[in-house]
C-alpha atoms as a PDB file:
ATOM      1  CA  UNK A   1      -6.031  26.202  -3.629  1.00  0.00           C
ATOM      2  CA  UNK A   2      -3.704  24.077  -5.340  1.00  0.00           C
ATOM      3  CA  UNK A   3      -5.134  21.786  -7.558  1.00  0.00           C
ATOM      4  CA  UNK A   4      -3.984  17.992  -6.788  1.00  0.00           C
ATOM      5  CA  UNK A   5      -3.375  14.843  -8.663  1.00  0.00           C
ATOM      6  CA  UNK A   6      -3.805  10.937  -7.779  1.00  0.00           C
ATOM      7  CA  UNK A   7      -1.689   7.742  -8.687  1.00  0.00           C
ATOM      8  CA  UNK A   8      -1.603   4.503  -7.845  1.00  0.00           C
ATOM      9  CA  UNK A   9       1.735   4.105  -5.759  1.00  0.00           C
ATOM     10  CA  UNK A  10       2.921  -0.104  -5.401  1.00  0.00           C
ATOM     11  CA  UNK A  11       5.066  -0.730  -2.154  1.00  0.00           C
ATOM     12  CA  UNK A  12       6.042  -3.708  -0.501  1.00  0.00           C
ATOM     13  CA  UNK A  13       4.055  -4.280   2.489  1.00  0.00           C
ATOM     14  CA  UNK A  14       6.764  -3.494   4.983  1.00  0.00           C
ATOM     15  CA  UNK A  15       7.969  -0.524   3.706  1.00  0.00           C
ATOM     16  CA  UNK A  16       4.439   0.626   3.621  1.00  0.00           C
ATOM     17  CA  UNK A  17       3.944  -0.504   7.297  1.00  0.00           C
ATOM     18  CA  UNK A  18       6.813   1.375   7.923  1.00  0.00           C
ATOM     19  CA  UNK A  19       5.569   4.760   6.859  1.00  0.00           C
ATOM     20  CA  UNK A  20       2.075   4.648   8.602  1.00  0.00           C
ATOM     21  CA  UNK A  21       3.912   3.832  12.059  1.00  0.00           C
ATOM     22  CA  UNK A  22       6.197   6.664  10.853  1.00  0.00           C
ATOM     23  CA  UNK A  23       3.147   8.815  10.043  1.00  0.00           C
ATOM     24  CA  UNK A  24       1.729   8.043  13.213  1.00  0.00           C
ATOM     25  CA  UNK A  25       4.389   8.982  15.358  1.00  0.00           C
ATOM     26  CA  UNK A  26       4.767  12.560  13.508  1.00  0.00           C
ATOM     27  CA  UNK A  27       0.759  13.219  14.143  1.00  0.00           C
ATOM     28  CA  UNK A  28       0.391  13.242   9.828  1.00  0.00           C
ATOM     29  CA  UNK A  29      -1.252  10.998   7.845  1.00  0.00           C
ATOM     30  CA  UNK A  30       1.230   8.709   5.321  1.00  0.00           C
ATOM     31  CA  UNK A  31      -0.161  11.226   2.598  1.00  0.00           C
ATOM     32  CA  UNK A  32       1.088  14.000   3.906  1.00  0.00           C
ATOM     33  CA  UNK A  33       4.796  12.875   4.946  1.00  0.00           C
ATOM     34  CA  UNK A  34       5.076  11.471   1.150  1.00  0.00           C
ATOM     35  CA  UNK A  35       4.768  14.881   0.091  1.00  0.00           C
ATOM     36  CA  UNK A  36       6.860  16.110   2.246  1.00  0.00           C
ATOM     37  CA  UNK A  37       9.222  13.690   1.547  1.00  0.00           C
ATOM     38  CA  UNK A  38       9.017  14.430  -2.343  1.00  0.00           C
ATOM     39  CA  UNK A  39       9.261  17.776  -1.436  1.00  0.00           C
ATOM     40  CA  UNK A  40      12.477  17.496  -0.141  1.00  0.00           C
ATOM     41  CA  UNK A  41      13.946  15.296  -2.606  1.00  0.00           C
ATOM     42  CA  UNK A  42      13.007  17.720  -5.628  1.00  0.00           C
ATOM     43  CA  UNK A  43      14.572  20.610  -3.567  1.00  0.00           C
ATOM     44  CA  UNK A  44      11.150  22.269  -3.162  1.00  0.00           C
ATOM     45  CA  UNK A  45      11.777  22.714   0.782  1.00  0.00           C
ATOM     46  CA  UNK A  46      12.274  25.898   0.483  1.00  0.00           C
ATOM     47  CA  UNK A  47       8.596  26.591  -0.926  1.00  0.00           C
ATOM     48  CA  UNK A  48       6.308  27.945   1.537  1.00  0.00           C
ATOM     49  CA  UNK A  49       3.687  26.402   3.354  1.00  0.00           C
ATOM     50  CA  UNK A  50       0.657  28.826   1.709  1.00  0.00           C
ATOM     51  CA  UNK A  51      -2.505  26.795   3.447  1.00  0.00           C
ATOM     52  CA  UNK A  52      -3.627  28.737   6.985  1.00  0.00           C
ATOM     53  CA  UNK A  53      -5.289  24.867   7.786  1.00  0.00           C
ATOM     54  CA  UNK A  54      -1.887  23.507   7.351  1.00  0.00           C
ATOM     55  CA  UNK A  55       0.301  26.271   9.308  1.00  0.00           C
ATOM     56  CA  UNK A  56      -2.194  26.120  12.188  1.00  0.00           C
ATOM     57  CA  UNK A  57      -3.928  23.185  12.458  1.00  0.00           C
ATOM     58  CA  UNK A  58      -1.411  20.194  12.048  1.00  0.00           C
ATOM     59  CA  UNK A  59      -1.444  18.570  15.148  1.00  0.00           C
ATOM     60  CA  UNK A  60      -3.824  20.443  17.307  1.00  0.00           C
ATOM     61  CA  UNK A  61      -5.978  18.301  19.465  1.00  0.00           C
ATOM     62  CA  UNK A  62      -9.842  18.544  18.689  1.00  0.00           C
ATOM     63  CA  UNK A  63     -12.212  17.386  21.748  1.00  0.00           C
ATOM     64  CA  UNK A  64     -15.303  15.843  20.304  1.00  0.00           C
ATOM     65  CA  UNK A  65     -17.985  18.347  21.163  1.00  0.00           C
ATOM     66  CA  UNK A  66     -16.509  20.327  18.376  1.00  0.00           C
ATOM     67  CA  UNK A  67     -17.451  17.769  16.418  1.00  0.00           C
ATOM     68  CA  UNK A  68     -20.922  17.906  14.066  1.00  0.00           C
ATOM     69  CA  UNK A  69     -21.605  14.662  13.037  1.00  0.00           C
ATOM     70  CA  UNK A  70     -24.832  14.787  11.851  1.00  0.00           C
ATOM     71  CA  UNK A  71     -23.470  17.670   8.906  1.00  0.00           C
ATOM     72  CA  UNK A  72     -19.682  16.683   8.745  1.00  0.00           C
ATOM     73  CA  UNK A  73     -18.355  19.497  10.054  1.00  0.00           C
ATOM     74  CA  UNK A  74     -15.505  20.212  12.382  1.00  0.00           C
ATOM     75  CA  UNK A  75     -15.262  23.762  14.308  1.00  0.00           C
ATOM     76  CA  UNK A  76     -11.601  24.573  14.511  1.00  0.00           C
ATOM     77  CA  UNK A  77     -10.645  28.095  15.625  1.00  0.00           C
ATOM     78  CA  UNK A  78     -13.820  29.260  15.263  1.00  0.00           C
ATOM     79  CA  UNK A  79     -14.378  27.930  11.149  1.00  0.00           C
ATOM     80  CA  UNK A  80     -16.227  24.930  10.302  1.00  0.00           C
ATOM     81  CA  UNK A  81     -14.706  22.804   7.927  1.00  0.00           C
ATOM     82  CA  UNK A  82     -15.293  19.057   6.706  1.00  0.00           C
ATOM     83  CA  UNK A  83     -13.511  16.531   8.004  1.00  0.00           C
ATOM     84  CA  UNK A  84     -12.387  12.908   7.421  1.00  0.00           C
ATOM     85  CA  UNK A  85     -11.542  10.582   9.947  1.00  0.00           C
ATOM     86  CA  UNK A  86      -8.463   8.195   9.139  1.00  0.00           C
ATOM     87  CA  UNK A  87      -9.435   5.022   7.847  1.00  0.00           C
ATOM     88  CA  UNK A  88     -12.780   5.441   7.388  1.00  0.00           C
ATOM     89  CA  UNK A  89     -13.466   4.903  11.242  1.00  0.00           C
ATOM     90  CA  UNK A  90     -16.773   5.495  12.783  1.00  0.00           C
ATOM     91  CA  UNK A  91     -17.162   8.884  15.304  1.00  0.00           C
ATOM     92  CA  UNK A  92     -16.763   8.110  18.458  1.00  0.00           C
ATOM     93  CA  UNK A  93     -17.863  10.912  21.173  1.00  0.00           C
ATOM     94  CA  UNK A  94     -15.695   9.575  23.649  1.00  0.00           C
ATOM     95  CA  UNK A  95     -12.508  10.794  22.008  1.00  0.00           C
ATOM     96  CA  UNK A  96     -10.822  13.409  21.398  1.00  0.00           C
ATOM     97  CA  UNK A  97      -9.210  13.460  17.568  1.00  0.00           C
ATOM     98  CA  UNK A  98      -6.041  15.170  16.332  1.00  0.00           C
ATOM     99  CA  UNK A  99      -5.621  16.920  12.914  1.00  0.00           C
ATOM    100  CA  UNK A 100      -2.977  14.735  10.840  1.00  0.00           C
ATOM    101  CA  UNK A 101      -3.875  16.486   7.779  1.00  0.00           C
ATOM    102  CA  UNK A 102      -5.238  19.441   6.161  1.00  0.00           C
ATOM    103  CA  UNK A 103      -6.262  19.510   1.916  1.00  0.00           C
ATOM    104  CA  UNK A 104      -7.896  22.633   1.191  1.00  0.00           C
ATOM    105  CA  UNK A 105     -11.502  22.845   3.594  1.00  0.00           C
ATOM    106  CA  UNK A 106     -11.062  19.421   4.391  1.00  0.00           C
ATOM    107  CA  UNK A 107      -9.737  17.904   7.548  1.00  0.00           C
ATOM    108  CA  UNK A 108      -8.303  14.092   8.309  1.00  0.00           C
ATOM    109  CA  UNK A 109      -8.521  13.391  11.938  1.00  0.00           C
ATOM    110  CA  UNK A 110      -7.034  10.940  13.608  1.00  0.00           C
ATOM    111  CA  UNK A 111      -8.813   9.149  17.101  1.00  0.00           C
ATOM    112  CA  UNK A 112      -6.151  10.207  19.828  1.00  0.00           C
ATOM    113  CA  UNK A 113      -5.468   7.296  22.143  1.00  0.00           C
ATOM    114  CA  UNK A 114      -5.668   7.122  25.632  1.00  0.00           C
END
């Protein structure tokens, strides 16, 4: 696994409202499409995508019974791995949560709405 790095990144308020409804219409967390989007500008779009969570699970649709909230764990294909759900929301069982991002064993769901 690729080992990652974290910065402080300043934005006006807008432009940072912009990405997230961005974000949210690609099913991918804002994290995720400003790597991409670095990516692309640095020419690296050419580099494979290496992660098996990130080939196969961005955008899949998880229903919450494959959900284990009591240990953190999310089955997905079969493999349990942890999971985060975007902004710190609580679990709810009555959704059904799509994968926005994937960063090594972890996952970052996002509450599908309705």
């Amino acid at each position: 696994m690729e080992k990652t790095a974290t910065f402080l990144l300043r934005l006006p308020q807008e432009l940072k409202k912009k990405l997230e409804i961005r974000a949210k219409e690609q099913n991918r967390s804002v994290n995720s499409m400003i790597q991409t989007m670095i990516e692309d500008e640095l020419g690296l779009t050419d580099k494979p995508v290496t992660s098996l969570e990130h080939r196969q699970f961005i955008g899949q649709v998880i229903s919450s019974k494959q959900i284990d909230q009591s240990n953190g764990l999310v089955q997905v294909n079969g493999i349990f791995y942890r999971y985060l759900i975007e902004s710190n929301l609580d679990f709810n069982s009555d959704k059904s949560y799509i994968v926005i991002e994937a960063n090594g064993n972890i996952l970052t769901l996002r509450p599908v709405e309705l």
